[in-house]
PDB file of N, CA and C in Angstrom:
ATOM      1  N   UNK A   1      29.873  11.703 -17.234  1.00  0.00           N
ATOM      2  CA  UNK A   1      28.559  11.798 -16.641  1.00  0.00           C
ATOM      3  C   UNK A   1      28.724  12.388 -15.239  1.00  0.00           C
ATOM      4  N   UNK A   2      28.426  13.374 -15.037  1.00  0.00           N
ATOM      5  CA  UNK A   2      28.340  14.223 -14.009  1.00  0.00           C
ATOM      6  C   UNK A   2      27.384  13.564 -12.204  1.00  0.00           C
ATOM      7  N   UNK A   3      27.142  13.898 -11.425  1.00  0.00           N
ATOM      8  CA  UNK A   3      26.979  13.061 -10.428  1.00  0.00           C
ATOM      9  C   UNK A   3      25.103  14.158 -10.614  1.00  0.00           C
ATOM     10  N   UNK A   4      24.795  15.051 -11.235  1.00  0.00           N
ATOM     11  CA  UNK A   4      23.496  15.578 -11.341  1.00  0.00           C
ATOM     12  C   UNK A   4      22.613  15.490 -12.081  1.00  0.00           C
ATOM     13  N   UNK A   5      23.413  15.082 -13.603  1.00  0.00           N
ATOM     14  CA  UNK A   5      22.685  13.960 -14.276  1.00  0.00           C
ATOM     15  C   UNK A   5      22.594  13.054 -14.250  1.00  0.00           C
ATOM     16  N   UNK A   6      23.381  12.308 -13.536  1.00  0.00           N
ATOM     17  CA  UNK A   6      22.925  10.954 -13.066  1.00  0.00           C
ATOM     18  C   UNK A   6      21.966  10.771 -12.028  1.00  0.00           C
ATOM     19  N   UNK A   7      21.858  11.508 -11.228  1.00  0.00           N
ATOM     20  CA  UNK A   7      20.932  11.662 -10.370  1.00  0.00           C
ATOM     21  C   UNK A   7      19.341  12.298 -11.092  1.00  0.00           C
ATOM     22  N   UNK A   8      19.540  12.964 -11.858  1.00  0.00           N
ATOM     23  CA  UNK A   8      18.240  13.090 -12.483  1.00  0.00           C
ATOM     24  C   UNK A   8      17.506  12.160 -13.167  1.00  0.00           C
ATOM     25  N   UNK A   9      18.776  11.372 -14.183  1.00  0.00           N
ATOM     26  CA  UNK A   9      18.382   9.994 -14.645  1.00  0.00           C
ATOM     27  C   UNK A   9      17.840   8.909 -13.857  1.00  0.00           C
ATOM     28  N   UNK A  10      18.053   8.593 -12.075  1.00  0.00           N
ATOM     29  CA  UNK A  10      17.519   8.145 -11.284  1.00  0.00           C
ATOM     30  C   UNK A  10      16.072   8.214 -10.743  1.00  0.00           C
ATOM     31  N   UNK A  11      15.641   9.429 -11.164  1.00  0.00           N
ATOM     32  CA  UNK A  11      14.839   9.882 -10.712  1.00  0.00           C
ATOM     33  C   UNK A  11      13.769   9.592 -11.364  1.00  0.00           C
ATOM     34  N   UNK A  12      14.378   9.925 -12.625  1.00  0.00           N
ATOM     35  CA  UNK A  12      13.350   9.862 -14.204  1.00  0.00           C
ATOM     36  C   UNK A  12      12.687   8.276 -14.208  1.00  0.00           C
ATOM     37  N   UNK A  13      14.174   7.740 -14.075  1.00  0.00           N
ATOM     38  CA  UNK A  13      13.529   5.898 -14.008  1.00  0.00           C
ATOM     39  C   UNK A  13      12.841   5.569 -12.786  1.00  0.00           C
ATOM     40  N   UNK A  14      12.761   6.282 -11.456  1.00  0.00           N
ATOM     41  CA  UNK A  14      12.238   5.659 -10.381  1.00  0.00           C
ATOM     42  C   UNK A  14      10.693   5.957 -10.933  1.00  0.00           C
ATOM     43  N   UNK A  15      10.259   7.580 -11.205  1.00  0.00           N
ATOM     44  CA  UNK A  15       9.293   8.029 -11.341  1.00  0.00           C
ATOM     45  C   UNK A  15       8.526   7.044 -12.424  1.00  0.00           C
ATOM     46  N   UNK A  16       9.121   6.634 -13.392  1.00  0.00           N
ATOM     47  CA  UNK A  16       8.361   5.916 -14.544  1.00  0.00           C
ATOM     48  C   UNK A  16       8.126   4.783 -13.746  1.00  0.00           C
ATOM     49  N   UNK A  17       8.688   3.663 -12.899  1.00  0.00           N
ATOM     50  CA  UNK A  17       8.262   2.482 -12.316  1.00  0.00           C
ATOM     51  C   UNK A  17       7.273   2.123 -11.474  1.00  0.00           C
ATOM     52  N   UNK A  18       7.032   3.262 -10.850  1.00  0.00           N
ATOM     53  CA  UNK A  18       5.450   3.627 -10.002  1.00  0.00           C
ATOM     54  C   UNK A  18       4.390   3.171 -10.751  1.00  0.00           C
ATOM     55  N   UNK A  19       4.474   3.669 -12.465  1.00  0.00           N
ATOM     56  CA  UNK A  19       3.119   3.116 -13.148  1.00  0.00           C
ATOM     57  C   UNK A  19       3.166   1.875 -13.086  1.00  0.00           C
ATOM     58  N   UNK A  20       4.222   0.698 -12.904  1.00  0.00           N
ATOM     59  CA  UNK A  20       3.868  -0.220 -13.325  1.00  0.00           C
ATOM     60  C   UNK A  20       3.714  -1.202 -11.844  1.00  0.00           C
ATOM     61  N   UNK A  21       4.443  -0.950 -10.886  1.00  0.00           N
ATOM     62  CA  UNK A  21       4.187  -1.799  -9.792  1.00  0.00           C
ATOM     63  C   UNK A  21       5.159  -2.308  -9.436  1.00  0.00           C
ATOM     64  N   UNK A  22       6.100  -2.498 -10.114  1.00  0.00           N
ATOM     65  CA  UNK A  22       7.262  -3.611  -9.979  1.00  0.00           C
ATOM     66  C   UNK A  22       7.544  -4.987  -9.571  1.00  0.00           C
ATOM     67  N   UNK A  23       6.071  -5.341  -9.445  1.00  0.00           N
ATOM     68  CA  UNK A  23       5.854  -6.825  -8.856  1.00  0.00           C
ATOM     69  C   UNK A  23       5.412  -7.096 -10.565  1.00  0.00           C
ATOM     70  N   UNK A  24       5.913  -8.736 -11.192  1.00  0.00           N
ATOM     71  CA  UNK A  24       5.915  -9.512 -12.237  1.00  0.00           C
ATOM     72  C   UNK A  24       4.138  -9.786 -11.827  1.00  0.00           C
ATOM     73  N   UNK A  25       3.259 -10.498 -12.328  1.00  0.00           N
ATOM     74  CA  UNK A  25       2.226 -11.000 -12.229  1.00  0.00           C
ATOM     75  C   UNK A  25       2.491 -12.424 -11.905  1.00  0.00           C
ATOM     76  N   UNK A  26       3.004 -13.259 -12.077  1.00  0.00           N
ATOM     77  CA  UNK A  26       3.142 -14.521 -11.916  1.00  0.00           C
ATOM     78  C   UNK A  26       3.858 -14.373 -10.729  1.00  0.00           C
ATOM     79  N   UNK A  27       4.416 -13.481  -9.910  1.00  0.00           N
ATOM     80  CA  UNK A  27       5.292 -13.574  -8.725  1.00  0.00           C
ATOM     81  C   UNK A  27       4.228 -13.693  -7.324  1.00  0.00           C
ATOM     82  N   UNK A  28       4.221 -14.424  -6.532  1.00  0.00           N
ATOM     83  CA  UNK A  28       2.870 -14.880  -5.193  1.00  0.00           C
ATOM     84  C   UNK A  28       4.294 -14.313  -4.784  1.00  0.00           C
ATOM     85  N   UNK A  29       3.806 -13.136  -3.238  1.00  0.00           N
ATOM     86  CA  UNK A  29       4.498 -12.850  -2.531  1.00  0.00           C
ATOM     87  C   UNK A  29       4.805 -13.922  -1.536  1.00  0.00           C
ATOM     88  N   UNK A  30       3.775 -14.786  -1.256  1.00  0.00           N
ATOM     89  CA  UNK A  30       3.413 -16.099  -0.041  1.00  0.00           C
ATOM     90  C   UNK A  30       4.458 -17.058  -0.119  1.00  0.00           C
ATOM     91  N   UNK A  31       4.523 -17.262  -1.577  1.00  0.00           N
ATOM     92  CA  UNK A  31       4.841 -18.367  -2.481  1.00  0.00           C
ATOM     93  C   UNK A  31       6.800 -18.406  -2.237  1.00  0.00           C
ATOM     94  N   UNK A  32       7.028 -16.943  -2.680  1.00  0.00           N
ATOM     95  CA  UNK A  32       8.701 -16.434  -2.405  1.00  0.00           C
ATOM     96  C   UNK A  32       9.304 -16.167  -1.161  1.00  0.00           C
ATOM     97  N   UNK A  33       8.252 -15.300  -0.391  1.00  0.00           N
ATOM     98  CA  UNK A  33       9.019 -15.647   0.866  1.00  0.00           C
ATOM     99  C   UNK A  33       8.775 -17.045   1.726  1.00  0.00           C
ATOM    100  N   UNK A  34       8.216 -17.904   1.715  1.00  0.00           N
ATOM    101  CA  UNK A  34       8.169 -19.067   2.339  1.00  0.00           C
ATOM    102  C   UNK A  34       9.054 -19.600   1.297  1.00  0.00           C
ATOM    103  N   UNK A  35       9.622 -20.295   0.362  1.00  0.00           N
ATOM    104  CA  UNK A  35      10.275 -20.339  -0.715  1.00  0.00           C
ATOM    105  C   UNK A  35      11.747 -20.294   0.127  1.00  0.00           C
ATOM    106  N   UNK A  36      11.794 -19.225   0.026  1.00  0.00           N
ATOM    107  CA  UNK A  36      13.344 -18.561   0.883  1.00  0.00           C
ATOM    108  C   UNK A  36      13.340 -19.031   2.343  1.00  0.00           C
ATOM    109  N   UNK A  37      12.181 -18.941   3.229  1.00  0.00           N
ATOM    110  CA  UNK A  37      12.293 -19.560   4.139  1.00  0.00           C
ATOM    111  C   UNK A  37      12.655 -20.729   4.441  1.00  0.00           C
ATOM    112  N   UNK A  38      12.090 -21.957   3.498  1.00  0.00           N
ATOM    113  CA  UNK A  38      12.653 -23.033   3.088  1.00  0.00           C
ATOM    114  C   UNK A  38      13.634 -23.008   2.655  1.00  0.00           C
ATOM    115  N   UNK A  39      14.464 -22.581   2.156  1.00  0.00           N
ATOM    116  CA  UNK A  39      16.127 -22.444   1.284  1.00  0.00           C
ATOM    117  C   UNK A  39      17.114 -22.354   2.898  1.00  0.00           C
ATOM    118  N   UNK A  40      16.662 -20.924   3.576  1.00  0.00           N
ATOM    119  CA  UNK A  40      17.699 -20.822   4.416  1.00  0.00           C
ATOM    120  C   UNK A  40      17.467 -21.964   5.712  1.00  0.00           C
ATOM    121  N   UNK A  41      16.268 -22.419   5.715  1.00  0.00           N
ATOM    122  CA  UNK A  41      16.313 -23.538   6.761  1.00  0.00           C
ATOM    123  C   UNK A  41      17.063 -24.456   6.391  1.00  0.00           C
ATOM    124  N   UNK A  42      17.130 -25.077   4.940  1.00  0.00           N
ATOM    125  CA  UNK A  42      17.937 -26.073   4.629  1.00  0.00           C
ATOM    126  C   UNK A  42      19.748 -25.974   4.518  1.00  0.00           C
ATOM    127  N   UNK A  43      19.839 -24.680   4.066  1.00  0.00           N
ATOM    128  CA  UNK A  43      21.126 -24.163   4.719  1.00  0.00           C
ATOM    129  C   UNK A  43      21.266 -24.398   6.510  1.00  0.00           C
ATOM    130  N   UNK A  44      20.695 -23.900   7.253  1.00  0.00           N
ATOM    131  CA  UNK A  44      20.419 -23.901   8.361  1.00  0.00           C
ATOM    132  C   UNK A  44      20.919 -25.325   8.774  1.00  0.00           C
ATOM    133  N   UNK A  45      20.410 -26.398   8.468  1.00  0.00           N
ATOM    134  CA  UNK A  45      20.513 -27.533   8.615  1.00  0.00           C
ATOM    135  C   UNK A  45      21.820 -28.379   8.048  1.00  0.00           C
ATOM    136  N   UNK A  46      21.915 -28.053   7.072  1.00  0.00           N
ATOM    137  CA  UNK A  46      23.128 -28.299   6.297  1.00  0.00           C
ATOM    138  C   UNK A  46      24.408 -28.098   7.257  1.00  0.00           C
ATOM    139  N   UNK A  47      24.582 -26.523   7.532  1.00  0.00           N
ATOM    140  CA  UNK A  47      25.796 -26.184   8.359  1.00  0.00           C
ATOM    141  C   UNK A  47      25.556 -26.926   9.655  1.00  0.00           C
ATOM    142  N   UNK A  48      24.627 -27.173  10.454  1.00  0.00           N
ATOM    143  CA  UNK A  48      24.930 -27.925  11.431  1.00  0.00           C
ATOM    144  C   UNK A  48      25.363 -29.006  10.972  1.00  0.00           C
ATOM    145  N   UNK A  49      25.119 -29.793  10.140  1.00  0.00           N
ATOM    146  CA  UNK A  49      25.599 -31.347   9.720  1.00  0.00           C
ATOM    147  C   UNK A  49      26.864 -30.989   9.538  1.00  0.00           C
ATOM    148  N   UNK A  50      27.827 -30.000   9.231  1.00  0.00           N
ATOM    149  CA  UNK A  50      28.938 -29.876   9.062  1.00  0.00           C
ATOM    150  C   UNK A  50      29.552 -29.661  10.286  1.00  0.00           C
ATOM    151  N   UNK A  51      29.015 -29.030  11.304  1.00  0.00           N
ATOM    152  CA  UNK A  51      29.631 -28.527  12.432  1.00  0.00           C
ATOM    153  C   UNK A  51      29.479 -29.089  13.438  1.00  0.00           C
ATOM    154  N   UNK A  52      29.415 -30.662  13.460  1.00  0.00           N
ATOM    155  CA  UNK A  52      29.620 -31.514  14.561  1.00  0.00           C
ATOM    156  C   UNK A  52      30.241 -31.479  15.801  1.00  0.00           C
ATOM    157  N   UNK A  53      31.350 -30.757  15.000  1.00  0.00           N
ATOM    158  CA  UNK A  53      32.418 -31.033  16.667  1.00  0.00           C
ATOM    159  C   UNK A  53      32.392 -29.733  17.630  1.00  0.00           C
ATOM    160  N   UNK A  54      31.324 -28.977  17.432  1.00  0.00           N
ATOM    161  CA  UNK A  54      30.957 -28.084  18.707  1.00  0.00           C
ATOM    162  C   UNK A  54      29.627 -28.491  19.353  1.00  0.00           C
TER     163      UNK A  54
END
C-alpha cells in the first residue's frame, strides 16, 4: 500500500463522516466532559494522598 493510496483512502473515509456527525446520539457533551472532570479530580486527589511526604 503505497503512502497515495492510503492517503486517498483517508480522505474518502473523512469525506463520508461529515454526513453523519460523528457524535453517537445518546452521547451529552455536558454529561462527558464534566464526567472526565470528575475522573481527573479524583485522580487529582488520589496522588496527593500518596504524596505526603512533600
Amino acid at each position: 500500500m503505497s503512502l497515495h493510496s492510503t492517503a486517498a483512502q483517508l480522505v474518502t473515509l473523512a469525506a463520508e463522516g461529515g454526513e453523519h456527525g460523528g457524535n453517537h446520539e445518546s452521547l451529552n457533551p455536558l454529561f462527558v466532559g464534566g464526567g472526565a472532570f470528575v475522573a481527573l479530580l479524583l485522580l487529582l486527589w488520589v496522588t496527593t494522598r500518596f504524596n505526603r511526604d512533600r
